[in-house]
Every structure is written in structure tokens, then in C-alpha cells.
PDB file of N, CA and C in Angstrom:
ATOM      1  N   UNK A   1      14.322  35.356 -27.378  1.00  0.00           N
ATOM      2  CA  UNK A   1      13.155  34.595 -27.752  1.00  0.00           C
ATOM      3  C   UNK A   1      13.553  33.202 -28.247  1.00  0.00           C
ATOM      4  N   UNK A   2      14.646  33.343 -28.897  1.00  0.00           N
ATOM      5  CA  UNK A   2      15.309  31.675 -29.335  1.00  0.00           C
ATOM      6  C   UNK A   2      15.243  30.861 -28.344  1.00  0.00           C
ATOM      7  N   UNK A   3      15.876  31.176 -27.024  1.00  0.00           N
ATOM      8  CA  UNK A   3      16.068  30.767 -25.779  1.00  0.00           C
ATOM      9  C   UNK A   3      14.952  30.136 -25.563  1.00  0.00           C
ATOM     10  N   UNK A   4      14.186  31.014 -25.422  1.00  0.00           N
ATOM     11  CA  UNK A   4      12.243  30.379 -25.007  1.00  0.00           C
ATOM     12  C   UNK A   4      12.069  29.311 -25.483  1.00  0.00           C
ATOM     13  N   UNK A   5      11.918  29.302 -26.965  1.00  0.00           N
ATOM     14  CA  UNK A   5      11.644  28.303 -28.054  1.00  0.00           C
ATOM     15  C   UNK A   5      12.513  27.444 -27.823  1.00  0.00           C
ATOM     16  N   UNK A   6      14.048  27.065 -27.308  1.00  0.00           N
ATOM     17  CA  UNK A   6      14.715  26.048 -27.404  1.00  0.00           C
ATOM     18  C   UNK A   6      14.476  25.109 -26.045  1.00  0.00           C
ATOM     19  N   UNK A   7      14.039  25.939 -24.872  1.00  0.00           N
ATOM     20  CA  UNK A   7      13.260  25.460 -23.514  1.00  0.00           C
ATOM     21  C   UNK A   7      11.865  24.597 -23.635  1.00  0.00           C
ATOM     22  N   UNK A   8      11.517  25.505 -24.834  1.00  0.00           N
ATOM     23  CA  UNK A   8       9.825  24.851 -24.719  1.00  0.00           C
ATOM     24  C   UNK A   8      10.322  23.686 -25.748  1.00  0.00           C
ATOM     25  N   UNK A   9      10.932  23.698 -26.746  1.00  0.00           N
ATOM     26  CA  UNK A   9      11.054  22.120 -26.974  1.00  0.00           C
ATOM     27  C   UNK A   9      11.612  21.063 -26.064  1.00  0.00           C
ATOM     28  N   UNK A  10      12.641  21.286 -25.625  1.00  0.00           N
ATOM     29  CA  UNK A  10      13.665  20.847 -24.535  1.00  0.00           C
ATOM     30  C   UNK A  10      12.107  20.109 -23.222  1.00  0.00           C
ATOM     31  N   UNK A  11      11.639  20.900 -22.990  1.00  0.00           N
ATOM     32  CA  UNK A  11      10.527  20.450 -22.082  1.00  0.00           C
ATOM     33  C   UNK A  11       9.071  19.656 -22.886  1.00  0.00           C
ATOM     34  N   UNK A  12       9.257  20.180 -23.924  1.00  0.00           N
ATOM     35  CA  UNK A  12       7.624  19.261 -24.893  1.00  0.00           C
ATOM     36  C   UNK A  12       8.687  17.632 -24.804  1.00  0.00           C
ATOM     37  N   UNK A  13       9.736  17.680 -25.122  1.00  0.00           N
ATOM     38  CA  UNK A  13      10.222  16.248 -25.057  1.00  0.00           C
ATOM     39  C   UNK A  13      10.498  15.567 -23.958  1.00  0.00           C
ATOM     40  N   UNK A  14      10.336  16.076 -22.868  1.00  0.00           N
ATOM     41  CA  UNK A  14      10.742  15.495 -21.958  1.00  0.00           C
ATOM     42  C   UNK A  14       9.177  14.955 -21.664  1.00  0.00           C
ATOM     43  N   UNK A  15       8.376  15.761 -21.791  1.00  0.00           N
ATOM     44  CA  UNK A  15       7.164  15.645 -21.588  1.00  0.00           C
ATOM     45  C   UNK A  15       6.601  14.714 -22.165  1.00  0.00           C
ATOM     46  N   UNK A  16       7.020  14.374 -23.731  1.00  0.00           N
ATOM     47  CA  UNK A  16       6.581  13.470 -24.221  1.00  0.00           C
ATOM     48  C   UNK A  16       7.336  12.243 -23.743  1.00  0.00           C
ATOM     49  N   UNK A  17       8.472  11.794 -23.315  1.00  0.00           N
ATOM     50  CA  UNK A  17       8.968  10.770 -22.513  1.00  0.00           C
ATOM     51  C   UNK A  17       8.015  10.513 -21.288  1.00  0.00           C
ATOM     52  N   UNK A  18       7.986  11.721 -20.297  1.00  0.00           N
ATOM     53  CA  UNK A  18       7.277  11.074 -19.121  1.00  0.00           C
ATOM     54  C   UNK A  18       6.061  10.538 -19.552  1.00  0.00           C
ATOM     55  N   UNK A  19       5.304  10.964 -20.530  1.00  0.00           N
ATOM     56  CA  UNK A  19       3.652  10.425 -21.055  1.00  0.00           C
ATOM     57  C   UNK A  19       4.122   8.662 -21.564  1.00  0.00           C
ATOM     58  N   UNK A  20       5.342   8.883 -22.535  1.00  0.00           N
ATOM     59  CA  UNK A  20       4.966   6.928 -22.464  1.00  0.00           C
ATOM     60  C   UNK A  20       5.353   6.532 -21.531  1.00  0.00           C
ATOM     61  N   UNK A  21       6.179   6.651 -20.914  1.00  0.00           N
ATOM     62  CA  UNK A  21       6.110   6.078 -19.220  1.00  0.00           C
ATOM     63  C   UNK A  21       4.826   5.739 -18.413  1.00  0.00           C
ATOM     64  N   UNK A  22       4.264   6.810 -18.591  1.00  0.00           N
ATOM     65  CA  UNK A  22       2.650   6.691 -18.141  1.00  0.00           C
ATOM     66  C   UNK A  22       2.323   5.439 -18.957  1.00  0.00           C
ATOM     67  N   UNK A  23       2.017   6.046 -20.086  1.00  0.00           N
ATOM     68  CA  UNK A  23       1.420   5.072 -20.638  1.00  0.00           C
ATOM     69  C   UNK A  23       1.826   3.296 -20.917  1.00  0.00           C
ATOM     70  N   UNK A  24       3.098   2.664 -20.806  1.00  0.00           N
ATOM     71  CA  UNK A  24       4.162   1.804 -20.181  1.00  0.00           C
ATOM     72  C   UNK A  24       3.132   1.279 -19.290  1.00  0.00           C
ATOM     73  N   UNK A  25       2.784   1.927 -18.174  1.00  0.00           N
ATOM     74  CA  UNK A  25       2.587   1.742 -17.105  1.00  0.00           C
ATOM     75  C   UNK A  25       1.304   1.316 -16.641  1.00  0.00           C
ATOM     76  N   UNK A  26       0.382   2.422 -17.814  1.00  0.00           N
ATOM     77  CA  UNK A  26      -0.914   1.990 -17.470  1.00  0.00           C
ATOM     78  C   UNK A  26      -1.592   0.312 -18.200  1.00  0.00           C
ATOM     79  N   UNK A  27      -0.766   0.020 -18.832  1.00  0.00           N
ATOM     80  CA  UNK A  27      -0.883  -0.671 -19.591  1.00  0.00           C
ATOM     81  C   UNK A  27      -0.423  -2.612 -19.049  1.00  0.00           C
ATOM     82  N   UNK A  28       0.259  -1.921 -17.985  1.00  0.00           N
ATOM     83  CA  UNK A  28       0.815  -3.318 -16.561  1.00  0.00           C
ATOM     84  C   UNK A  28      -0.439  -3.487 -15.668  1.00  0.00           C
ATOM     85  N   UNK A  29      -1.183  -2.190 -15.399  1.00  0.00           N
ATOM     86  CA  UNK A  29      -2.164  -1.938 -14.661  1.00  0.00           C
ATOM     87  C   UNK A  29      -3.329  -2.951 -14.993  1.00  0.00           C
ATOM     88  N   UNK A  30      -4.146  -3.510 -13.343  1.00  0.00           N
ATOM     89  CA  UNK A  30      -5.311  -4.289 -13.729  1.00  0.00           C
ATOM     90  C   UNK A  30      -6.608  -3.271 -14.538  1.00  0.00           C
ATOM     91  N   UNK A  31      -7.551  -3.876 -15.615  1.00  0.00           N
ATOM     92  CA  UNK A  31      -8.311  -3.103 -15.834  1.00  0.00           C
ATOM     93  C   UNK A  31      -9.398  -3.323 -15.203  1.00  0.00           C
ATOM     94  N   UNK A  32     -10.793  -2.259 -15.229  1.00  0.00           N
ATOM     95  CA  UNK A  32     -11.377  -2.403 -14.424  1.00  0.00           C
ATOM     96  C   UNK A  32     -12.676  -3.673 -14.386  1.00  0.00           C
ATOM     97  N   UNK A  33     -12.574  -4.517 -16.054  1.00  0.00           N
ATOM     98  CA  UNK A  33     -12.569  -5.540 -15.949  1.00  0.00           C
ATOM     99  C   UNK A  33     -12.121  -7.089 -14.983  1.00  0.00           C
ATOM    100  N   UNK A  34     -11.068  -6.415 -15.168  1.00  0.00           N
ATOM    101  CA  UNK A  34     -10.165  -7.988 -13.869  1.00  0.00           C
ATOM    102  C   UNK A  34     -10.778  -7.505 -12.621  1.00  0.00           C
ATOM    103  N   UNK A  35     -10.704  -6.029 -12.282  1.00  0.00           N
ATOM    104  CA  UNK A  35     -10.929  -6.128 -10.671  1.00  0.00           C
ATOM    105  C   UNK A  35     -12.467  -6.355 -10.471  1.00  0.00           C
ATOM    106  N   UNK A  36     -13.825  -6.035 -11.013  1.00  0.00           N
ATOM    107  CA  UNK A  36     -15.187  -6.366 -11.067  1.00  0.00           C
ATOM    108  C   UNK A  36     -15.169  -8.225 -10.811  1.00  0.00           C
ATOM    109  N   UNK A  37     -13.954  -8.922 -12.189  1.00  0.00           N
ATOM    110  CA  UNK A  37     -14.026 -10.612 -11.600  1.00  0.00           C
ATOM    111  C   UNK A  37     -13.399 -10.624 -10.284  1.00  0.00           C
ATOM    112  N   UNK A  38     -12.092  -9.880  -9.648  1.00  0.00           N
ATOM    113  CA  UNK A  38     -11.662 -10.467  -8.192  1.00  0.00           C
ATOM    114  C   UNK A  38     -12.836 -10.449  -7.542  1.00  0.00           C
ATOM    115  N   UNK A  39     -13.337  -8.606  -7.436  1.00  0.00           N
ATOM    116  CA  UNK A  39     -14.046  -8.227  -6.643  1.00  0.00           C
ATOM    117  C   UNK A  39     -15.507  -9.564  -6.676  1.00  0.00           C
ATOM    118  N   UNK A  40     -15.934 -10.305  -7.886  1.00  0.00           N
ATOM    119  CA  UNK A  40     -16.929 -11.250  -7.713  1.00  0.00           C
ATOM    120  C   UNK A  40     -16.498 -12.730  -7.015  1.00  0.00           C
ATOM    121  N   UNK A  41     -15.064 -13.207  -7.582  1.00  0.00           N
ATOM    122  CA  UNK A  41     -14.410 -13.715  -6.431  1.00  0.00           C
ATOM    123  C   UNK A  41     -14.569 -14.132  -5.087  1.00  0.00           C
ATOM    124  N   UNK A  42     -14.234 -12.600  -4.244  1.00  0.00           N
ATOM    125  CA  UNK A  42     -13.782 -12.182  -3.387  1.00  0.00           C
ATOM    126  C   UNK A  42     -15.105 -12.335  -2.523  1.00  0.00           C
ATOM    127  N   UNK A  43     -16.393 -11.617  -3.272  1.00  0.00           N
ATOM    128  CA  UNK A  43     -17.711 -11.989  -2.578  1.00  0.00           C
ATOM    129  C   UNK A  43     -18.332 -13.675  -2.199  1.00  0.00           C
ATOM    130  N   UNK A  44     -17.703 -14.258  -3.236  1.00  0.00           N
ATOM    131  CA  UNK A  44     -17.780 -15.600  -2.847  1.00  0.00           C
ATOM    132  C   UNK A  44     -17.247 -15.915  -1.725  1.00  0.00           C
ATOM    133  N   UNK A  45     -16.463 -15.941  -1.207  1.00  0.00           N
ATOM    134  CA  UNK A  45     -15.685 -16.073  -0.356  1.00  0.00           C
ATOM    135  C   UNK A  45     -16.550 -16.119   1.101  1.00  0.00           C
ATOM    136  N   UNK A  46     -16.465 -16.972   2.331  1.00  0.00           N
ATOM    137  CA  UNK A  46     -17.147 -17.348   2.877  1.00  0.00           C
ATOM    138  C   UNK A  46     -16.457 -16.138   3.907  1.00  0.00           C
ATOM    139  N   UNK A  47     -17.192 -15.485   4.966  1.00  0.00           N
ATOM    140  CA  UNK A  47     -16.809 -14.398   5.728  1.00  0.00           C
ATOM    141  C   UNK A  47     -16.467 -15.116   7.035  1.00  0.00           C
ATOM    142  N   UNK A  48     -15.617 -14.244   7.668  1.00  0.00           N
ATOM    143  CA  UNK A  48     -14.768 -14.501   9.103  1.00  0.00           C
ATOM    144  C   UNK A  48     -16.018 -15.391  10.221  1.00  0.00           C
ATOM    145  N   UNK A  49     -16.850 -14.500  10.271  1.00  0.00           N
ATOM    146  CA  UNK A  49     -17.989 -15.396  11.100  1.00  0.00           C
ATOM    147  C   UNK A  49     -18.761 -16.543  11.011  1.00  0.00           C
ATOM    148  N   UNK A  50     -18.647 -16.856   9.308  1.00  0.00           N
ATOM    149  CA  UNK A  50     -19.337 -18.126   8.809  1.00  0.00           C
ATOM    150  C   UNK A  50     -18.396 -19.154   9.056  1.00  0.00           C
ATOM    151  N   UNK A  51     -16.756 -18.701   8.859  1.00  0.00           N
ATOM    152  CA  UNK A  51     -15.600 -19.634   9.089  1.00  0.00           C
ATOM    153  C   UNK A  51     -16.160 -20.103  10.756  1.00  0.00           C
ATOM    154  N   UNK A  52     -16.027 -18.852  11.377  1.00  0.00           N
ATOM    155  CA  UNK A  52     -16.002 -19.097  12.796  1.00  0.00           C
ATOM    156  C   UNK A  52     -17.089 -20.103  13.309  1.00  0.00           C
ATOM    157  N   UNK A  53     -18.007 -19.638  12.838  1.00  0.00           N
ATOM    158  CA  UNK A  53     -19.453 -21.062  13.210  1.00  0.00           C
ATOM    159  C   UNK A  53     -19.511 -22.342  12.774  1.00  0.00           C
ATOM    160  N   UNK A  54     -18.371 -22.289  11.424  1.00  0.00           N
ATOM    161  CA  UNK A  54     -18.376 -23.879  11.177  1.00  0.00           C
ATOM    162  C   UNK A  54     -17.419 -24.510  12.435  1.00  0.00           C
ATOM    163  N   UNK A  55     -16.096 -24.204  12.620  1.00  0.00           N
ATOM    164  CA  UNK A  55     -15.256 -24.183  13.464  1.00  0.00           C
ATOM    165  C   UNK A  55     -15.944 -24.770  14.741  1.00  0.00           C
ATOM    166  N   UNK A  56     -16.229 -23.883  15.661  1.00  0.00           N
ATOM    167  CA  UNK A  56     -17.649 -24.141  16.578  1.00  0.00           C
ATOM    168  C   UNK A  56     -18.483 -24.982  16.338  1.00  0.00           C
ATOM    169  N   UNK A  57     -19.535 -25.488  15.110  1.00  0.00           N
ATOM    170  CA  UNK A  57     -20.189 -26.588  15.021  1.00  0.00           C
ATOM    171  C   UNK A  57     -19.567 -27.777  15.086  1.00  0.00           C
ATOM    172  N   UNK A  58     -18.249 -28.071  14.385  1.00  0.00           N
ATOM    173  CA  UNK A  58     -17.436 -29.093  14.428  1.00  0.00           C
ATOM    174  C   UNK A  58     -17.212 -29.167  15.456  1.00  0.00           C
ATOM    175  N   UNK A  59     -16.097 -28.163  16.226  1.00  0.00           N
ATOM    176  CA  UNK A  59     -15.975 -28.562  17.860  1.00  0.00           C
ATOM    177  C   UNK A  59     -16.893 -29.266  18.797  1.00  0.00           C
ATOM    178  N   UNK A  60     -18.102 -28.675  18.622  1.00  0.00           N
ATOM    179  CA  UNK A  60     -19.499 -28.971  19.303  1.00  0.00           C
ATOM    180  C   UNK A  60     -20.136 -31.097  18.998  1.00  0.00           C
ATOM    181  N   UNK A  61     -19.614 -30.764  17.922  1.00  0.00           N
ATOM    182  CA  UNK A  61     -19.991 -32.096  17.333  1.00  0.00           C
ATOM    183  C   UNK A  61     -19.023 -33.380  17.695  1.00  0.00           C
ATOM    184  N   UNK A  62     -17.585 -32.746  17.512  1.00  0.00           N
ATOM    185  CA  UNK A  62     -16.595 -33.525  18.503  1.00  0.00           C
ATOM    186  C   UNK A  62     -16.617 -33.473  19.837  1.00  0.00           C
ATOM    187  N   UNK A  63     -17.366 -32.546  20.693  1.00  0.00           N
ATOM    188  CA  UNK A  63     -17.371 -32.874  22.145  1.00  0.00           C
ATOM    189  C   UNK A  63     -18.161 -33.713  22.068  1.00  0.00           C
ATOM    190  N   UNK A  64     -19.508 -33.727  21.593  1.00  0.00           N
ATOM    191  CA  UNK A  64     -20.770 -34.393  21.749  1.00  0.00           C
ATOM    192  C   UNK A  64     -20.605 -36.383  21.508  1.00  0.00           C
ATOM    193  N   UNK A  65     -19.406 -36.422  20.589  1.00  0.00           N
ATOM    194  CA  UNK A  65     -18.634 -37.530  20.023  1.00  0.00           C
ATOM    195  C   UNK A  65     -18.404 -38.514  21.094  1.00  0.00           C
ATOM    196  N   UNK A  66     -17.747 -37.289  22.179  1.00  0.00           N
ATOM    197  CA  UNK A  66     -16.886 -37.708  22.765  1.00  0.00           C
ATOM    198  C   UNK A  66     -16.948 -37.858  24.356  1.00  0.00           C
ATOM    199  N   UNK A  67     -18.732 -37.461  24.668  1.00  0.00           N
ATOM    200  CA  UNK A  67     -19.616 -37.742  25.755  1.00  0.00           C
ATOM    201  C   UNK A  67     -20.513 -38.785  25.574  1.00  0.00           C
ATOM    202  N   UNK A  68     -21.198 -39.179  25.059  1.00  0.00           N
ATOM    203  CA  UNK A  68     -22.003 -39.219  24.471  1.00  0.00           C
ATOM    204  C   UNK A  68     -21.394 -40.805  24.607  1.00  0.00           C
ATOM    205  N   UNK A  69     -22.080 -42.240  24.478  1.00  0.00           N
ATOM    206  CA  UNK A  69     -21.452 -43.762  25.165  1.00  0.00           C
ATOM    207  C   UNK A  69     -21.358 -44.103  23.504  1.00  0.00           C
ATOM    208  N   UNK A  70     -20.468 -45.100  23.330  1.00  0.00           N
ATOM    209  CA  UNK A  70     -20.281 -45.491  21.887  1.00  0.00           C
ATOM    210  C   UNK A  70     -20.767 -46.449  22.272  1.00  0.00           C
ATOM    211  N   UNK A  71     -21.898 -47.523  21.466  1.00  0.00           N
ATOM    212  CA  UNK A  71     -21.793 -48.804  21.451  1.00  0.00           C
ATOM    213  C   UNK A  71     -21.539 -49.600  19.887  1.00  0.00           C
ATOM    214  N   UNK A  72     -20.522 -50.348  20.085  1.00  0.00           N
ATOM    215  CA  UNK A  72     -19.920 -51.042  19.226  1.00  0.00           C
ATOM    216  C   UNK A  72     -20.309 -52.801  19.312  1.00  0.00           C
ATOM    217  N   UNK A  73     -21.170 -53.053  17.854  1.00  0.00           N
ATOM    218  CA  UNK A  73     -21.345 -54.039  18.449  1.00  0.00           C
ATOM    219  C   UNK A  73     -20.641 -54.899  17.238  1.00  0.00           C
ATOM    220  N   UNK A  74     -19.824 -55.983  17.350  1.00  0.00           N
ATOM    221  CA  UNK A  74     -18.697 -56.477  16.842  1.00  0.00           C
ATOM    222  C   UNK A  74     -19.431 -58.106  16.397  1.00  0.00           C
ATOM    223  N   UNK A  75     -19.535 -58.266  14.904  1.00  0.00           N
ATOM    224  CA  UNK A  75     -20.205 -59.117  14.130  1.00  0.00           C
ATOM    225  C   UNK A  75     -19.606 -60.276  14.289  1.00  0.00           C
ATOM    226  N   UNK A  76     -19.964 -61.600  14.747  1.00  0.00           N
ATOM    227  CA  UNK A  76     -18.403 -62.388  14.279  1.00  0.00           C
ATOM    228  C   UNK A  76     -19.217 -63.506  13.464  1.00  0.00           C
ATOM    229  N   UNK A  77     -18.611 -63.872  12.400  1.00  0.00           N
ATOM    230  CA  UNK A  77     -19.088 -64.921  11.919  1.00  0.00           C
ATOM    231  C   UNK A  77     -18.934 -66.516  12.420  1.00  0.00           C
ATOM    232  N   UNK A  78     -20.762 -67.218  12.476  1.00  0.00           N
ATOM    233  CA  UNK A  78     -20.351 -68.173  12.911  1.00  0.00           C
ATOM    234  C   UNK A  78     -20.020 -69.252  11.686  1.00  0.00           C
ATOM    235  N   UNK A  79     -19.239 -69.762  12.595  1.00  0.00           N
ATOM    236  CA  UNK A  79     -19.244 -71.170  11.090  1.00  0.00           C
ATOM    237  C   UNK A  79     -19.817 -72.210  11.169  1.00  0.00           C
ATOM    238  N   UNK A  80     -20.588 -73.009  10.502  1.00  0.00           N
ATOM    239  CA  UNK A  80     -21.117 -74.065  10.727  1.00  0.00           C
ATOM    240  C   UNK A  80     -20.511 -75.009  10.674  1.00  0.00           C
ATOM    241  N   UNK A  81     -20.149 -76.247  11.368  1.00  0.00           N
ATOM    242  CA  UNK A  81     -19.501 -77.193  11.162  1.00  0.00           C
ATOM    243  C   UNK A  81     -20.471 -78.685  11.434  1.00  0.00           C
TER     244      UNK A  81
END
């Protein structure tokens, strides 16, 4: 029966080591505070298809640039003499 009793302490301590480890650990961990701000973040964040349509509007807007006749009309000052 000594035996028993010298196991079950032998193991309550080990046990109590692996728990602050845990606890070590949980304590590095994001709480579920921080991840609610990424996660509000993260919703900001403009999505793959909204990227994609700006992309496309710009393109669209540079072809149109670039058909489309420029007229430049070039000021010159006269001088009076």
C-alpha cells in the first residue's frame, strides 16, 4: 500500500507540472477578446470580387483613355509689344 501512495504522489506532481504548463501556455494564447477585434478587422476588409471589379473598372477606364481622341489645346501667351 506504501507503494500506491508513493505512485499517487509521484503522479499528483507530475500532474501538477503538466497543469502550469497548460497554464504557461494559455496565457501566450489570443483571448477571445483580440480575436472578436481581428475578426472585426478582417470584415472590413474589402472581398476578392470587390478587389476584382475595381481592377476591371480601372482597366476599362484606361482602355477608354486610350481610344477615345485627346484634344490638347496648348495656351501660348501673347505678348504685346
Amino acid at each position: 500500500m506504501e507503494t500506491g501512495i508513493s505512485k499517487l504522489e509521484s503522479n499528483l506532481t507530475d500532474i501538477k507540472v503538466f497543469f502550469a504548463r497548460i497554464e504557461e501556455n494559455l496565457e501566450s494564447v489570443a483571448s477571445s477578446a483580440d480575436i472578436k477585434e481581428l475578426k472585426g478587422k478582417v470584415d472590413g476588409l474589402p472581398t476578392t470580387l470587390q478587389l476584382l471589379g475595381f481592377v476591371i473598372a480601372v482597366l476599362a477606364v484606361a482602355g477608354l483613355a486610350s481610344i477615345l481622341p485627346c484634344k490638347h489645346t496648348h495656351m501660348t501667351s501673347q505678348t504685346a509689344s
